[in-house]
Structure formats: C-alpha cells, structure tokens
Protein backbone atom coordinates (compact mmCIF):
# COMPACT_ATOMS: atom_id res chain seq x y z
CA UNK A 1 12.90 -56.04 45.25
CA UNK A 2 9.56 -54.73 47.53
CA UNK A 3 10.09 -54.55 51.10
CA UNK A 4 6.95 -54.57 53.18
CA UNK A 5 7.29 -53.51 56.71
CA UNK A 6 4.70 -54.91 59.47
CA UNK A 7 5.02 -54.99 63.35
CA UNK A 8 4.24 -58.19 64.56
CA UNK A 9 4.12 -57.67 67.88
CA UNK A 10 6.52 -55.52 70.83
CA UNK A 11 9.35 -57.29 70.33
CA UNK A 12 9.33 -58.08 66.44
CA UNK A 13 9.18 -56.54 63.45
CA UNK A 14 8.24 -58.28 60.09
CA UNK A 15 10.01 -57.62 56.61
CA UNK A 16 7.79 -58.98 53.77
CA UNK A 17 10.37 -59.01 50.51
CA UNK A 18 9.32 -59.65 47.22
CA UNK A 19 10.79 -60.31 44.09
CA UNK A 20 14.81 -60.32 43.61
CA UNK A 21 17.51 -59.59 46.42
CA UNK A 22 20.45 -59.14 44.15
CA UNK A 23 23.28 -56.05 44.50
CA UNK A 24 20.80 -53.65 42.83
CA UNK A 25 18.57 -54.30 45.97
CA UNK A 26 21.26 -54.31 48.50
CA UNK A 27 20.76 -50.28 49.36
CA UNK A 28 17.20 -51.03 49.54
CA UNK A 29 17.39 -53.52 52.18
CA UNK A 30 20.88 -51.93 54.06
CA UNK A 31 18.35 -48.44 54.66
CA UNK A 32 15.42 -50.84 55.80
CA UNK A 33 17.47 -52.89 58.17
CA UNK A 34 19.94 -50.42 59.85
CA UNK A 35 17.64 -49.03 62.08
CA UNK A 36 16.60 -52.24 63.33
CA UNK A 37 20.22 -53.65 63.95
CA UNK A 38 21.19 -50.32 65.82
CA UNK A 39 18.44 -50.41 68.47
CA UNK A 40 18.37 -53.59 68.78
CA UNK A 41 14.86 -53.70 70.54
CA UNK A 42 13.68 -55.71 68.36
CA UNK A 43 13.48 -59.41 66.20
CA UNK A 44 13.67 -59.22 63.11
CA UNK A 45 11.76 -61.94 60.38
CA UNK A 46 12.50 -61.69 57.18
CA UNK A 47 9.53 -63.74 55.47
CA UNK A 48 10.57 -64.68 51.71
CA UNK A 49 7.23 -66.45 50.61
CA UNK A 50 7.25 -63.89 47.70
CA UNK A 51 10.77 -63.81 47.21
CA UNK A 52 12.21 -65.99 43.68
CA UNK A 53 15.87 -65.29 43.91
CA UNK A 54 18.54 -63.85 46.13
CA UNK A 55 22.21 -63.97 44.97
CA UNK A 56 25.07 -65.31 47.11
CA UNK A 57 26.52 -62.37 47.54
CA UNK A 58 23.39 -61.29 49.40
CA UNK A 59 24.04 -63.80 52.03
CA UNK A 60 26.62 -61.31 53.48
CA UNK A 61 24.20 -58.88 54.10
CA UNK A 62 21.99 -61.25 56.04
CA UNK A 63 25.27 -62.59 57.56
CA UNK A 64 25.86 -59.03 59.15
CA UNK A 65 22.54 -58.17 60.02
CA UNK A 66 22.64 -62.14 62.21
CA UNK A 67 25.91 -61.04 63.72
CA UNK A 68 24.19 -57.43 64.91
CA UNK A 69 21.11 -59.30 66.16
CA UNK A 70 22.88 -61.75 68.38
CA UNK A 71 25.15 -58.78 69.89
CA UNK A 72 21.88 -57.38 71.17
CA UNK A 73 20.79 -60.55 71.89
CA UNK A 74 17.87 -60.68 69.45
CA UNK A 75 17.25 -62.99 66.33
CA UNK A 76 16.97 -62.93 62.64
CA UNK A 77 14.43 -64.99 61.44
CA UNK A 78 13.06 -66.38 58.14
CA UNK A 79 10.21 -67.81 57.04
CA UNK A 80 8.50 -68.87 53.96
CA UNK A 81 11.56 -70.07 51.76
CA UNK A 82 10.45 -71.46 48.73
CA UNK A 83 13.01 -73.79 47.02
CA UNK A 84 14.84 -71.45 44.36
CA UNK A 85 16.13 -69.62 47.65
CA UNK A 86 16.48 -72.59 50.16
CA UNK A 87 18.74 -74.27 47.40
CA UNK A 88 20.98 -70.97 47.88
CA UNK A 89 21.21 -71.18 51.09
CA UNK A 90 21.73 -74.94 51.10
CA UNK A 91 24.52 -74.78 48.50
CA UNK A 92 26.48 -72.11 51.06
CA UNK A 93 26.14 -74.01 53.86
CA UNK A 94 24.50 -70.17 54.99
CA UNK A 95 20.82 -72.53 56.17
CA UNK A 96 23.09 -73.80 59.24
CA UNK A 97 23.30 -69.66 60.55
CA UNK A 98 19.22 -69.17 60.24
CA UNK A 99 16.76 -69.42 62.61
CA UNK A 100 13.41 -70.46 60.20
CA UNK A 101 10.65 -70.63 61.03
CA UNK A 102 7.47 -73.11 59.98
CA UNK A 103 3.96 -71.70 58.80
C-alpha cells in the first residue's frame, strides 16, 4: 500500500492510499497516522479511490484512529470507496462509524 499525503486546507489533511491495506501495510499507515491523532489539529480524509482491498482486520485500525479523532473533537473521513471496499465495510456493519464523503 502507497500513502500520499496532501494538505487540504488548515484544518485537514488528506491521505491518498493506494493499492492493498492488509497487516503487511498496517506499520505503514500506524507511522502515517499517529502524528495526526496526537495533535489533533487536524481532520483527517482518508480518500480510497485507488484503493482495491482492505482486510477486516484493518477496520480496527481505522476504528482507533475514529475514536482519537472524536476525543479531539475532529473527524475521520472517507471518500472515494469503490465497491470491493464498501462491501467490507458493509459486511461489518464498520460503514455505520464513517463519515463519507461524496465527489
């Protein structure tokens, strides 16, 4: 998995991932993210357009980086889920937690 990073504006940051979010990416993503969660200055959006896959176990990771961003009273958002990844989240019940976003 490719992580892109762009700021999007003061108060948001976006994460452009690519490819496959399984445990071999999990480091990847935990390094990227952390210093977000801990200053919690800004929102974060995750945008999957290029993203084919993401495990279920992955969802955990997203699960504690949701739970860090409403502490500091910020938001995780995603955008851009194609199917193969929607029907994850759909099949977890996970899709109820996320904030998503339309383009």
């Amino acid at each position: 998995m490719n992580i892109n990073l762009k700021k999007q504006s003061q108060d948001s940051v976006v994460m452009f991932l690519s490819g496959r979010f399984d445990t071999s990416a999990s480091p990847i993503f935990e390094q990227i993210v952390k210093p977000f969660l801990d200053g919690g200055a800004f929102d974060i959006v995750l945008d999957f357009k290029d993203l084919n896959y993401i495990s279920s176990s992955e969802l955990y990771l997203l699960l504690q980086a949701y739970i860090a961003m409403s502490l500091n009273k910020r938001k995780l958002i995603i955008r851009n889920m194609g199917e193969p990844v929607r029907g994850v989240f759909d099949t977890t019940g996970f899709i109820s937690l996320v904030v998503e976003e339309k383009q």
